[in-house]
N, C-alpha and C. Protein backbone atom coordinates (compact mmCIF):
# COMPACT_ATOMS: atom_id res chain seq x y z
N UNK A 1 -19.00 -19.64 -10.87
CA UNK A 1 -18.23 -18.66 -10.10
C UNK A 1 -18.17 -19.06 -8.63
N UNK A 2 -19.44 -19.28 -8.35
CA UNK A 2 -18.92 -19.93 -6.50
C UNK A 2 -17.95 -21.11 -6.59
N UNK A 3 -18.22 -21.96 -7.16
CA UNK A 3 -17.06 -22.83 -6.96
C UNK A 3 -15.82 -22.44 -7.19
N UNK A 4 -15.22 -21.82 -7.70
CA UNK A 4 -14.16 -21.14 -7.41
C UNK A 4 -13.77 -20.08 -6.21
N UNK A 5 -15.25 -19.46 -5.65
CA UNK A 5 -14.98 -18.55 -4.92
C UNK A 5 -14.83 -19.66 -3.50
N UNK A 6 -15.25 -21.25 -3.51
CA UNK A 6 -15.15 -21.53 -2.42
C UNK A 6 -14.29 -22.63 -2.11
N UNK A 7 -13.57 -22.84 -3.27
CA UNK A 7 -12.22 -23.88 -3.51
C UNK A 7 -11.11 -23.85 -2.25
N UNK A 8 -11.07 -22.89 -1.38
CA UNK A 8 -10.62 -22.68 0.17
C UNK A 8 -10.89 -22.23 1.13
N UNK A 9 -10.59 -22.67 2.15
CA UNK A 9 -11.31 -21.72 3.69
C UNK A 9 -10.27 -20.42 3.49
N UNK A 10 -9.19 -20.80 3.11
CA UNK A 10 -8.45 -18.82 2.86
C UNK A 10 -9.22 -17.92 2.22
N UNK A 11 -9.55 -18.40 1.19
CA UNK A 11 -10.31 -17.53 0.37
C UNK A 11 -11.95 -17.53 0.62
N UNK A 12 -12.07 -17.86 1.73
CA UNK A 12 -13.66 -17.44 2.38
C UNK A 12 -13.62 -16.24 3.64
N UNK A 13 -12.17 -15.93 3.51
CA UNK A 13 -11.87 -15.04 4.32
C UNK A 13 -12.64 -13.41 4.45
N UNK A 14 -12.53 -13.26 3.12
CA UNK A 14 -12.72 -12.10 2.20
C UNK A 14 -14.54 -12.28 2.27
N UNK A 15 -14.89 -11.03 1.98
CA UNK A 15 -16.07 -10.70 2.00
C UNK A 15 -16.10 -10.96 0.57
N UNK A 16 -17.77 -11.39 0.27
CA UNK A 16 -17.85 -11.68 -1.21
C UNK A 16 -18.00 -10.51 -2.37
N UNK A 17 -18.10 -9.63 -1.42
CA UNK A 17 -17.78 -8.46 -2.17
C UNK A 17 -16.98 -8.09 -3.08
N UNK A 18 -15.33 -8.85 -2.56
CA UNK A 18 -14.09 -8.68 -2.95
C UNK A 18 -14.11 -8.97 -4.24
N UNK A 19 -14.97 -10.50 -4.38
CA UNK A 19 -15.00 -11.31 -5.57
C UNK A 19 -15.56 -10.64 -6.76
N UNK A 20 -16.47 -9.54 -6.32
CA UNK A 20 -17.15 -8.85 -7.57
C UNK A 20 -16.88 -7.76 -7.81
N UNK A 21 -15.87 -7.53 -6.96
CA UNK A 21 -14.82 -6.47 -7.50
C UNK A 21 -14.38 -6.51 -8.25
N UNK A 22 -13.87 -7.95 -8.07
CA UNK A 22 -12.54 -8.77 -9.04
C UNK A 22 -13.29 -9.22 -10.41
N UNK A 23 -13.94 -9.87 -10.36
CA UNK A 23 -15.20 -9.98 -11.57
C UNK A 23 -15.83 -8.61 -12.49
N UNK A 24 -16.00 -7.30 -11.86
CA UNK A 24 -16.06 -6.41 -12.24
C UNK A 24 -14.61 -5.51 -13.25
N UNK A 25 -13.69 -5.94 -12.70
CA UNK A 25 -12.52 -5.01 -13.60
C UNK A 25 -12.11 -6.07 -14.10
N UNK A 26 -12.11 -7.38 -14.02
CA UNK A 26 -11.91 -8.38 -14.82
C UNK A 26 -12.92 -8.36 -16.39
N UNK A 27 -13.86 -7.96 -16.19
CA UNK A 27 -15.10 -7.79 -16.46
C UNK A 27 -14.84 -6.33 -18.06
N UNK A 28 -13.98 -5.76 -17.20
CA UNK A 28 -13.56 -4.40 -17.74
C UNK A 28 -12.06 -4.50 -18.52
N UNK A 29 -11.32 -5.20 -18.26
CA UNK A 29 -10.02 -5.49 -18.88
C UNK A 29 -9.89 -6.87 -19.47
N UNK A 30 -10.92 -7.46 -19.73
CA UNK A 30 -10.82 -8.52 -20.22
C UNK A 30 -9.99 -9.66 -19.65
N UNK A 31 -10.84 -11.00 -20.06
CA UNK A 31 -9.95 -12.37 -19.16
C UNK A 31 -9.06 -13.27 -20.04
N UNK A 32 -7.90 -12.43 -20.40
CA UNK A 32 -6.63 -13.00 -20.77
C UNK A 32 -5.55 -12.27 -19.84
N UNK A 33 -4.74 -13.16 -20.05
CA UNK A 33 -3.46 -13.10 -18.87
C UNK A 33 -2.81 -11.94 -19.93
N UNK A 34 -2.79 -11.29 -20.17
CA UNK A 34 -2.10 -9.92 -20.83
C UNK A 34 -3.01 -8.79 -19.13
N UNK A 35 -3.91 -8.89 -19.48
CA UNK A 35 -4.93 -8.17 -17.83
C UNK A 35 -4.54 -8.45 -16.85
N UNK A 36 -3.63 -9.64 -16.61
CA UNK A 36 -2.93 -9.58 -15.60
C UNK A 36 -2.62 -8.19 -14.34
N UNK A 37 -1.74 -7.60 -15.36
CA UNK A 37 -0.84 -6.66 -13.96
C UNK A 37 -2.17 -5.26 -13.75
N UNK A 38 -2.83 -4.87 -14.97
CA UNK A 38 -3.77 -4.09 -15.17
C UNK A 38 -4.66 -4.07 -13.99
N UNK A 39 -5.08 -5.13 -13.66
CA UNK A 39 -5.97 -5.62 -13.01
C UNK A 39 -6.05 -6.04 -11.21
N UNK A 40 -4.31 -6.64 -11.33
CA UNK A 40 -4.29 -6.68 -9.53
C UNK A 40 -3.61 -5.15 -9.63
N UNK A 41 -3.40 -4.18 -10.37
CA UNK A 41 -3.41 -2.71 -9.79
C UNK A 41 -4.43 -2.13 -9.40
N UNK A 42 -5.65 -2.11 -10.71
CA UNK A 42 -6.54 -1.78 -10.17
C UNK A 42 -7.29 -2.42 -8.81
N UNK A 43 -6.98 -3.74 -8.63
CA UNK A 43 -7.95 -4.32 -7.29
C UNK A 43 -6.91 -3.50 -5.77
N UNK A 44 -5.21 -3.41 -5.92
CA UNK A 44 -4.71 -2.71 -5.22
C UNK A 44 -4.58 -1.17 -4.63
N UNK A 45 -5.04 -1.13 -5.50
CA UNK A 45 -5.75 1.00 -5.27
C UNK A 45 -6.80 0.51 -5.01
N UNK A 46 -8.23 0.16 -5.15
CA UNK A 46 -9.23 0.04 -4.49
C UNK A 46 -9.21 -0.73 -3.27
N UNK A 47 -8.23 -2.06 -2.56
CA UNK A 47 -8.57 -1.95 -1.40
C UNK A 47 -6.94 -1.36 -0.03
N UNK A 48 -6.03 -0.80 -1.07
CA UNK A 48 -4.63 -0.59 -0.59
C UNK A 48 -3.94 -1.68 -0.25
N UNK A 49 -4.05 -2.75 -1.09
CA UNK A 49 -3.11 -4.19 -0.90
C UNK A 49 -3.88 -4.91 -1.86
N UNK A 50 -2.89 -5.77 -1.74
CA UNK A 50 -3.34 -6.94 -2.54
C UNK A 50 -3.87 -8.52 -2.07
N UNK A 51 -4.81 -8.30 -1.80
CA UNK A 51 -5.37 -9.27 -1.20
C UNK A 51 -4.84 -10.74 -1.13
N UNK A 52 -4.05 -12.00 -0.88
CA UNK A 52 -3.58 -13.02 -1.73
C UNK A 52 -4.49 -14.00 -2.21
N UNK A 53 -5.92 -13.60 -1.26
CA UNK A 53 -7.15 -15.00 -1.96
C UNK A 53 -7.69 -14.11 -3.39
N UNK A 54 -7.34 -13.27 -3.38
CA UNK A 54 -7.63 -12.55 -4.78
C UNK A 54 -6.83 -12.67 -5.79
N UNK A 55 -5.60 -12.56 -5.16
CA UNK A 55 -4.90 -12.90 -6.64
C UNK A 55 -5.02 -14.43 -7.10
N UNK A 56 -5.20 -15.23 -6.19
CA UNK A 56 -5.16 -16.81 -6.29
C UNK A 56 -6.72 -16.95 -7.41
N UNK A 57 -7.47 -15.76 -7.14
CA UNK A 57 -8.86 -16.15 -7.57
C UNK A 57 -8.99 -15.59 -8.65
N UNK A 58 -8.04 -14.24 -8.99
CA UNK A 58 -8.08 -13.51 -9.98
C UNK A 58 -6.64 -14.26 -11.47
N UNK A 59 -5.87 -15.29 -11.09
CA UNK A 59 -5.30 -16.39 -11.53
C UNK A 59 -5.95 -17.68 -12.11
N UNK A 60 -6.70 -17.68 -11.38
CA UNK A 60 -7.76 -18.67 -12.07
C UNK A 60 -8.52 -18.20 -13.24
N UNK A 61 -9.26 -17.47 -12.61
CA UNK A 61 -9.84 -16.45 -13.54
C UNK A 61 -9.09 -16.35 -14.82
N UNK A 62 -8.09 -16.04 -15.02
CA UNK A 62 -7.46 -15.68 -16.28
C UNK A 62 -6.98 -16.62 -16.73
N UNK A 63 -6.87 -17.85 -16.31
CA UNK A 63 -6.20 -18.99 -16.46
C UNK A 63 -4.67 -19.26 -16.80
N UNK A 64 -4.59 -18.52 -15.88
CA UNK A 64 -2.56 -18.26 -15.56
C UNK A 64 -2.21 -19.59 -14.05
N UNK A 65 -1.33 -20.01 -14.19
CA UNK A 65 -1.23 -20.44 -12.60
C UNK A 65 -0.69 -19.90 -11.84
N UNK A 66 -1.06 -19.91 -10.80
CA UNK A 66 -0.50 -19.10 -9.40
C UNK A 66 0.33 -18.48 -9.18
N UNK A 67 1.41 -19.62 -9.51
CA UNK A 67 2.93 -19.36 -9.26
C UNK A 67 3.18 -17.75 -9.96
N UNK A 68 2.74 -17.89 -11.25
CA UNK A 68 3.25 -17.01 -12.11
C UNK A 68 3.14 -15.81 -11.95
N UNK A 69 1.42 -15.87 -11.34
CA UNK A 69 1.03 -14.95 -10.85
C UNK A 69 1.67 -13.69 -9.13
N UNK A 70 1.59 -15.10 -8.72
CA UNK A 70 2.59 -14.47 -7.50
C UNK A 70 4.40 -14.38 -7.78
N UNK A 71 4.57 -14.43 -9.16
CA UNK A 71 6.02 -13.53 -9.64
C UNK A 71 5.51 -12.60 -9.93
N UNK A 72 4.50 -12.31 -10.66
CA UNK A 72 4.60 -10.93 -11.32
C UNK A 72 4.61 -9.95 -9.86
N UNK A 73 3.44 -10.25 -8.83
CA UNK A 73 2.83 -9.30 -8.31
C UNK A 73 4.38 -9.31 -6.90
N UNK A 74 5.16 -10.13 -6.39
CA UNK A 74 6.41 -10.33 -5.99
C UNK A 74 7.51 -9.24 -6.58
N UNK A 75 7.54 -9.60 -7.90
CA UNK A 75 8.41 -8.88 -8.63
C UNK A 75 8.27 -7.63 -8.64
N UNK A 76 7.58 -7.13 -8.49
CA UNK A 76 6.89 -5.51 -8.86
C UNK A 76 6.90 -5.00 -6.89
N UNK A 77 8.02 -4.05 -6.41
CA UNK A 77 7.60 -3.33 -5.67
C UNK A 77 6.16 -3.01 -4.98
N UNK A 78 5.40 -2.06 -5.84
CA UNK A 78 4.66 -1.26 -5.70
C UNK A 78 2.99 -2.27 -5.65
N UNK A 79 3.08 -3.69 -5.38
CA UNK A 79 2.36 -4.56 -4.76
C UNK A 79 2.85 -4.81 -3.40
N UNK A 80 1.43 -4.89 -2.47
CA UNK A 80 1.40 -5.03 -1.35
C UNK A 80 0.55 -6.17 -0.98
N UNK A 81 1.01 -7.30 -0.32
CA UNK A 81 0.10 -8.38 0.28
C UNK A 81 -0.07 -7.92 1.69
N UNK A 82 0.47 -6.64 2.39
CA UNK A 82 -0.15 -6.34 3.33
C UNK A 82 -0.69 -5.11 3.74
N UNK A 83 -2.30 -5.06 4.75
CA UNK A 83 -3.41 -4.18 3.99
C UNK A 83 -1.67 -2.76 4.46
N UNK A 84 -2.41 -1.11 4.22
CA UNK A 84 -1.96 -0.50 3.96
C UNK A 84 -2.79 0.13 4.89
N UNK A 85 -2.79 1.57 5.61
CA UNK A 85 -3.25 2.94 6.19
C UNK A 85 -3.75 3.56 4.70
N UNK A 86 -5.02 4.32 5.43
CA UNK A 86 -5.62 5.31 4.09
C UNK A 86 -4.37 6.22 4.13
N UNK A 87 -3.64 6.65 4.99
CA UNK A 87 -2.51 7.10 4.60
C UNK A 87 -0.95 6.32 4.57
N UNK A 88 -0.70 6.78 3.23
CA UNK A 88 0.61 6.08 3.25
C UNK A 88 1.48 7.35 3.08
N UNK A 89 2.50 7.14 4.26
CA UNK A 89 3.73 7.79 4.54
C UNK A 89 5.11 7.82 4.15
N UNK A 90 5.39 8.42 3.32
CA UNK A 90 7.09 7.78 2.78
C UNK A 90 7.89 8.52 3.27
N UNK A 91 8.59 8.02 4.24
CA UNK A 91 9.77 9.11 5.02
C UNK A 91 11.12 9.04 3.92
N UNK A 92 11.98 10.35 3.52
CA UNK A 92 13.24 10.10 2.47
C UNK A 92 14.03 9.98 3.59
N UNK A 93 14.99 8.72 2.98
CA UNK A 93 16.21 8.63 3.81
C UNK A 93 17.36 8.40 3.33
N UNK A 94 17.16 9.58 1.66
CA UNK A 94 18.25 9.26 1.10
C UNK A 94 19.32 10.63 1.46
N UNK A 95 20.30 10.77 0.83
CA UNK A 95 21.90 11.45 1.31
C UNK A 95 21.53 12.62 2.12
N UNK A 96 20.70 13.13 1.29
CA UNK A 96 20.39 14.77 1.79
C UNK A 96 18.94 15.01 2.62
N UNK A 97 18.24 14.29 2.67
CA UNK A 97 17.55 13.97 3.56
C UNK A 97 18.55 13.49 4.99
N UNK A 98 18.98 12.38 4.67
CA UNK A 98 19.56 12.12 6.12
C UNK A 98 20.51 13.05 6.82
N UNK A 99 20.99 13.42 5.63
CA UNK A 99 22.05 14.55 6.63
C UNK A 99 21.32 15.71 7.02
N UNK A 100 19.77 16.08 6.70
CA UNK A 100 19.24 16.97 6.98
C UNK A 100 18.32 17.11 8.10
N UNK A 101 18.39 15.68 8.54
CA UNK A 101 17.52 14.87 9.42
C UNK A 101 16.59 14.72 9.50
N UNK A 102 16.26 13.71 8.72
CA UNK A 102 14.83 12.91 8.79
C UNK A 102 14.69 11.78 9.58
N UNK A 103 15.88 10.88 10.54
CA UNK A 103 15.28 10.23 11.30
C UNK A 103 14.34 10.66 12.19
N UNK A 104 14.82 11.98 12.93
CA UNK A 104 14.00 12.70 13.99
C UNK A 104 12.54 12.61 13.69
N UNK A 105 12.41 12.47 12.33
CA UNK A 105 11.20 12.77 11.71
C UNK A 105 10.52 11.42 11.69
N UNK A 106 11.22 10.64 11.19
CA UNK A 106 10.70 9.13 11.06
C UNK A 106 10.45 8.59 12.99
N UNK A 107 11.13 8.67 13.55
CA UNK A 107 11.12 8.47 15.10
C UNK A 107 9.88 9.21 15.59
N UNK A 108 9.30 10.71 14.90
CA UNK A 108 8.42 10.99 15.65
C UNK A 108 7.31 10.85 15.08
N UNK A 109 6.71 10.13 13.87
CA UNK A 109 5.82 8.95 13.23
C UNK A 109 6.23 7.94 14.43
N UNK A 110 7.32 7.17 14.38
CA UNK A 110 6.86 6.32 15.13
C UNK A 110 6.38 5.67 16.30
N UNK A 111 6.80 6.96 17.37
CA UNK A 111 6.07 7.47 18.38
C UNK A 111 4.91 7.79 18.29
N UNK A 112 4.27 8.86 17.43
CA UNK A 112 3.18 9.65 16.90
C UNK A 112 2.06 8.53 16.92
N UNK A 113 1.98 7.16 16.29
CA UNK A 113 1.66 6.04 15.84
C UNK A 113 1.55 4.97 16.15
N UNK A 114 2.20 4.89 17.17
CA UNK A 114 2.76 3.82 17.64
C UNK A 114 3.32 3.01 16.85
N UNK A 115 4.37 2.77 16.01
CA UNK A 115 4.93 2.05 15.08
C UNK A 115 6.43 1.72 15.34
N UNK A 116 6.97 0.68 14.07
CA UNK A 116 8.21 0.48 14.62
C UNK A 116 8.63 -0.03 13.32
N UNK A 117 10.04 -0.42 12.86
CA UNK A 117 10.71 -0.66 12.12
C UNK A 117 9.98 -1.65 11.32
N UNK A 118 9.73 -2.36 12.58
CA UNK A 118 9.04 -3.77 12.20
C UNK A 118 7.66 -3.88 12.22
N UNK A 119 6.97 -2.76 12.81
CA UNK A 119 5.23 -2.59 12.75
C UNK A 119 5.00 -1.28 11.51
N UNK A 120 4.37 -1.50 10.84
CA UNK A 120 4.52 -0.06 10.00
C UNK A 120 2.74 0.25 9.53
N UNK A 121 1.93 -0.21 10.17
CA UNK A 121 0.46 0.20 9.92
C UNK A 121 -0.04 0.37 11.44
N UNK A 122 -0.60 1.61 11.49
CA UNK A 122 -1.25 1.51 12.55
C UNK A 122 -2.46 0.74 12.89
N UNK A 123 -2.99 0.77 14.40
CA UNK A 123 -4.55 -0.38 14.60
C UNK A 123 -5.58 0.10 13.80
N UNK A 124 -5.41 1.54 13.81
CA UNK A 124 -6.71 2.22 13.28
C UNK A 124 -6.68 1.44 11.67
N UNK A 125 -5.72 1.50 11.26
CA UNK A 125 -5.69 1.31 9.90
C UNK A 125 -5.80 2.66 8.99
N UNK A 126 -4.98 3.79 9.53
CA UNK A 126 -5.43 4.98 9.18
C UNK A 126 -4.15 5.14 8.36
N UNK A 127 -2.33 4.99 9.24
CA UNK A 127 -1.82 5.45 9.00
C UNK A 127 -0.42 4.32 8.19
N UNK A 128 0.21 4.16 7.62
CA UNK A 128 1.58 3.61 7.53
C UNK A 128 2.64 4.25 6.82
N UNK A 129 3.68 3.97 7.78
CA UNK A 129 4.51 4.14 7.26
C UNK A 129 5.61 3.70 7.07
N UNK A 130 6.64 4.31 5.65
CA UNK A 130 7.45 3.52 5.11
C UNK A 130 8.81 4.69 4.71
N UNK A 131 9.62 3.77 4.99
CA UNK A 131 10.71 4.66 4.14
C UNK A 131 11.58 4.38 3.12
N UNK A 132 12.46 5.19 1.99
CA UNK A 132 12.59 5.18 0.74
C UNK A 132 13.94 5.67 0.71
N UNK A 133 14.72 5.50 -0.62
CA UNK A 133 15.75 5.75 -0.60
C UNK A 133 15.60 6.97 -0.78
N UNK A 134 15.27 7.32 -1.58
CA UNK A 134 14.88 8.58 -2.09
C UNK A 134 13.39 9.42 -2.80
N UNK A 135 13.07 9.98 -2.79
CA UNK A 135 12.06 10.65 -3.38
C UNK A 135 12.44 12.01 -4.52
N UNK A 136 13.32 12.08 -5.02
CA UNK A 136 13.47 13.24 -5.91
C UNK A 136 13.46 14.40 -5.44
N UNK A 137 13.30 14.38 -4.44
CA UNK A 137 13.14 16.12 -3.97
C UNK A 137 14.66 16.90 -2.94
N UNK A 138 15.63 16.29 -3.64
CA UNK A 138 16.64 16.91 -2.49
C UNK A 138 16.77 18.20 -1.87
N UNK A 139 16.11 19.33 -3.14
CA UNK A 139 16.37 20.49 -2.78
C UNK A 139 15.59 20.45 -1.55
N UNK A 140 14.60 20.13 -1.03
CA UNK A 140 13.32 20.45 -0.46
C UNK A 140 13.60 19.69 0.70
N UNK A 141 14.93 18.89 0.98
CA UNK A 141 15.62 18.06 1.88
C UNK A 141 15.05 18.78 3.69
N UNK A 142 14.64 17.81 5.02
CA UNK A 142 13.93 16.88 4.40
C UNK A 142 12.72 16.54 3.75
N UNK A 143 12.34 15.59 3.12
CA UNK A 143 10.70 15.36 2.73
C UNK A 143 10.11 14.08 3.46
N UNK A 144 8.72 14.38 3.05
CA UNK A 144 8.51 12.79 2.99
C UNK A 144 6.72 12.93 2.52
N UNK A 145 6.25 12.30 1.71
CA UNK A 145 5.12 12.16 0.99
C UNK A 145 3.77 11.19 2.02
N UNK A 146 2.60 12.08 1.58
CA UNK A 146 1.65 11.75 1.97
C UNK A 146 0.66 10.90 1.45
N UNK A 147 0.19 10.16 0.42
CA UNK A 147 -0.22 9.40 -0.61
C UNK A 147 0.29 10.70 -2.05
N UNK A 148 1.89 10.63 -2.27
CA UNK A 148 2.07 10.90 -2.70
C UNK A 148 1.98 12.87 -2.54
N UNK A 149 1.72 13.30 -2.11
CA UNK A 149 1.64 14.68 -1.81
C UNK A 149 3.11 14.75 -1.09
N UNK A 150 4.08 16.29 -1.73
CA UNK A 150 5.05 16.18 -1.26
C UNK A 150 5.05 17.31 0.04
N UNK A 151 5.54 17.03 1.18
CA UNK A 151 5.74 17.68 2.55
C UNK A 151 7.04 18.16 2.62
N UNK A 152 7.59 19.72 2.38
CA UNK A 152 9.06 20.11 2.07
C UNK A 152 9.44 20.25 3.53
N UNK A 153 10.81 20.41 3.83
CA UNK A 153 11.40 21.19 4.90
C UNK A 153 10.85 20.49 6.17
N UNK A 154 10.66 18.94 6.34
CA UNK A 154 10.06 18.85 7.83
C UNK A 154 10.87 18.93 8.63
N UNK A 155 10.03 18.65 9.94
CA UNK A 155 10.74 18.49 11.29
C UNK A 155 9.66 18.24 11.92
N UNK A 156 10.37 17.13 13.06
CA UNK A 156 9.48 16.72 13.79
C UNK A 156 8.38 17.23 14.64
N UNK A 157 8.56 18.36 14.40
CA UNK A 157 7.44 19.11 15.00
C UNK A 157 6.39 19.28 13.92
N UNK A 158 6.44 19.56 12.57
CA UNK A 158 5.74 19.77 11.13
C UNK A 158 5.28 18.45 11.01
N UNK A 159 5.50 17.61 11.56
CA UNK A 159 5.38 16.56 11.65
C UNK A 159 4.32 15.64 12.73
N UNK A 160 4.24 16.40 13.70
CA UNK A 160 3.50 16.14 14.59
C UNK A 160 1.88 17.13 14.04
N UNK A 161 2.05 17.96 13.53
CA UNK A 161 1.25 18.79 13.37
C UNK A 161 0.64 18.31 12.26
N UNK A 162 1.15 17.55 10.87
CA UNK A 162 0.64 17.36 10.27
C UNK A 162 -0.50 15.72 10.70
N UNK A 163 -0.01 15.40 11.28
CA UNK A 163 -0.84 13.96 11.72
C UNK A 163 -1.91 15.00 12.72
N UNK A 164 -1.97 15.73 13.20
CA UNK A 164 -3.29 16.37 13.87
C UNK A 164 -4.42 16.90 12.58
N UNK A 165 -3.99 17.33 11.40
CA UNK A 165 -4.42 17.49 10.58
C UNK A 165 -4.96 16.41 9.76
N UNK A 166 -4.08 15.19 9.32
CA UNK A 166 -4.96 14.62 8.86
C UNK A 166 -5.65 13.27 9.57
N UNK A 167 -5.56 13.53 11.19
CA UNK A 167 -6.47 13.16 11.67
C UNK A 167 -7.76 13.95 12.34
N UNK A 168 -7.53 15.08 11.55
CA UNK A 168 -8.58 15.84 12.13
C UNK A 168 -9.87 16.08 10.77
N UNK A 169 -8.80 15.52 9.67
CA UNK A 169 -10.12 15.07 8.30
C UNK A 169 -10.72 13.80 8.69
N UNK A 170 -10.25 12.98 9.56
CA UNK A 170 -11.34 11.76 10.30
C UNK A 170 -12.90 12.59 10.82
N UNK A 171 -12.60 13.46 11.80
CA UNK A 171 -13.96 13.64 12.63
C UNK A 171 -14.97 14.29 11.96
């Protein structure tokens, strides 16, 4: 196992912790490439991304090559190679949302945050955010989800208020 864990200086990046994470639900889903996607989900909910010296290590492991590996986890949305906020933010910016105005809303996240189109995690590592075509909720126009928790009727003010709240489950 170390020799694999030390086959690169990228992958000495990671605390060795990571590795027995990965060894652990590997451990639990078994090491055939069918465990594949099973498996960098589960390692992606436990650290909110997907690490890439993990998948490179968790590829080996199963004895898939790389490449293949970085299609599946490419292909699939809902993988992240970059880390994530304990909160993830989904602003809707689909028809009825926008006409209901949710930029105001998204603008005052990104003020709120300091964030930007192009920055979307804060330093703390608390918060990110993202936006979506849609979220299903038109009636409730606008929305936007909290790790999935739905927030009806905002405005940038409901909005400001709610980031005092769940930065006030920090202290």
């Amino acid at each position: 196992m170390q020799e694999i864990k030390q086959d690169t200086n990228q992958e000495n990046k990671l605390d060795p912790s990571y590795y027995d994470k990965v060894d652990e639900v590997l451990h639990h889903y078994g090491r055939n490439q069918s465990s594949l996607i099973p498996v960098i989900q589960e390692i992606q909910q436990e650290y909110r991304y997907l690490p890439p010296e993990l998948l490179t290590y968790i590829a080996k492991k199963l004895g898939i090559n790389e490449a293949k590996a970085y299609s599946v986890a490419t292909f699939y949305e809902n993988f992240s190679f970059e880390p994530k906020g304990k909160y993830i933010i989904k602003v809707c910016d689909g028809t009825a949302c926008h006409v209901r105005k949710s930029i105001p809303i998204l603008e005052c996240l990104y003020k709120e945050l300091g964030l930007s189109n192009t920055k979307n995690t804060s330093e703390d590592m608390l918060f990110t955010v993202e936006t979506v075509s849609c979220l299903g909720a038109c009636g409730l126009a606008p929305v936007l989800t909290v790790n999935d928790k739905v927030y009806a009727a905002m405005t940038p003010e409901k909005t400001e208020e709610l980031l005092k709240e769940l930065r006030g489950e920090e202290a």
